[in-house]
Protein backbone atom coordinates (compact mmCIF):
# COMPACT_ATOMS: atom_id res chain seq x y z
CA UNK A 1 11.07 35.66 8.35
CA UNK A 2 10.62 39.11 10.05
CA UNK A 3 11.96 39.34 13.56
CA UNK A 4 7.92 39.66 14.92
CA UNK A 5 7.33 36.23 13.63
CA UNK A 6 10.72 34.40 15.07
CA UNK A 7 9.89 36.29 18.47
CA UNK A 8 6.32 34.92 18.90
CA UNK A 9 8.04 31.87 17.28
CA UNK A 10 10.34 31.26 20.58
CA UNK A 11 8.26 32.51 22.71
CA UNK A 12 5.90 29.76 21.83
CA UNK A 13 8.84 26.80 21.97
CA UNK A 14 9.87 28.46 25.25
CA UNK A 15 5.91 27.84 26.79
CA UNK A 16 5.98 24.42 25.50
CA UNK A 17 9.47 22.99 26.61
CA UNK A 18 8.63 24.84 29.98
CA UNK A 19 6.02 22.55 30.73
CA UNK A 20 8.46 19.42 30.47
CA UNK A 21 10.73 18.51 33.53
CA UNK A 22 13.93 20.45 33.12
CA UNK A 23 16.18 17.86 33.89
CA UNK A 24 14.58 15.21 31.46
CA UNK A 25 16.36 14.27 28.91
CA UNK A 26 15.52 12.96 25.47
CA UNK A 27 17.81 11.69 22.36
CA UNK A 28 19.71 13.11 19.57
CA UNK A 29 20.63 11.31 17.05
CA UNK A 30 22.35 7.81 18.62
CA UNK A 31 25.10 8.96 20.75
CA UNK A 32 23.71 12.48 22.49
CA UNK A 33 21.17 13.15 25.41
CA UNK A 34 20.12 16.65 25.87
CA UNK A 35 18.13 17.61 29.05
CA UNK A 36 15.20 20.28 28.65
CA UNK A 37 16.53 23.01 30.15
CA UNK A 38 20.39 22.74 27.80
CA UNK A 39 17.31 22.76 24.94
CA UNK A 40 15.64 25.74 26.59
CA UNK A 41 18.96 27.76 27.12
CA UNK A 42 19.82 27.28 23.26
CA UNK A 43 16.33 28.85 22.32
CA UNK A 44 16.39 31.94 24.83
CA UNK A 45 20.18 32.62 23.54
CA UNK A 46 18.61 32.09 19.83
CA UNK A 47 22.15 30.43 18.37
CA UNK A 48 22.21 28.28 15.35
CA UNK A 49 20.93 25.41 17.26
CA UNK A 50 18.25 26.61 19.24
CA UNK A 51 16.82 28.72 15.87
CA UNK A 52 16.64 24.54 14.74
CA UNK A 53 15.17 23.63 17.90
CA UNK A 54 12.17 26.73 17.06
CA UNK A 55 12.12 25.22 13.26
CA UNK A 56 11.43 21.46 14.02
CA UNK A 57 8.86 22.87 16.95
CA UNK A 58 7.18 24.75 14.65
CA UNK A 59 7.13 22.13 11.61
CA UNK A 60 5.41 19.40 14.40
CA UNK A 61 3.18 22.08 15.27
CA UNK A 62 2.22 22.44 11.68
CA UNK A 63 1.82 18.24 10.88
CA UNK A 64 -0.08 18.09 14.20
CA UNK A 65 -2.55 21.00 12.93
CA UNK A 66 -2.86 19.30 9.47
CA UNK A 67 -4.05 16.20 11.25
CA UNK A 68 -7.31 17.56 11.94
């Protein structure tokens, strides 16, 4: 994927998470709460798991497109 693509990528996970309550918090896995804004530090610092946090974004973005 060329750099472009991942930067309008997180750019457009960054918009979306922003309009959630920071300090919610929602499940991973069984055991693990994350709040919004430990979700939106991992995608503006781009490490391994906020590039997965921009993948699964982007794959829901795709089913919910494909639904209509």
């Amino acid at each position: 994927m060329s750099d472009n693509i991942y930067e309008e990528q997180k750019k457009l996970v960054l918009a979306r998470l922003k309009t959630i309550n920071p300090d919610s918090k929602i499940m991973l896995g069984t055991k693990r709460n994350i709040s919004i804004k430990e979700l939106i530090n991992h995608v503006e610092q781009g490490d391994d798991f906020g590039k997965k946090i921009i993948q699964a974004q982007m794959n829901m973005l795709k089913v919910l497109v494909a639904e209509q």
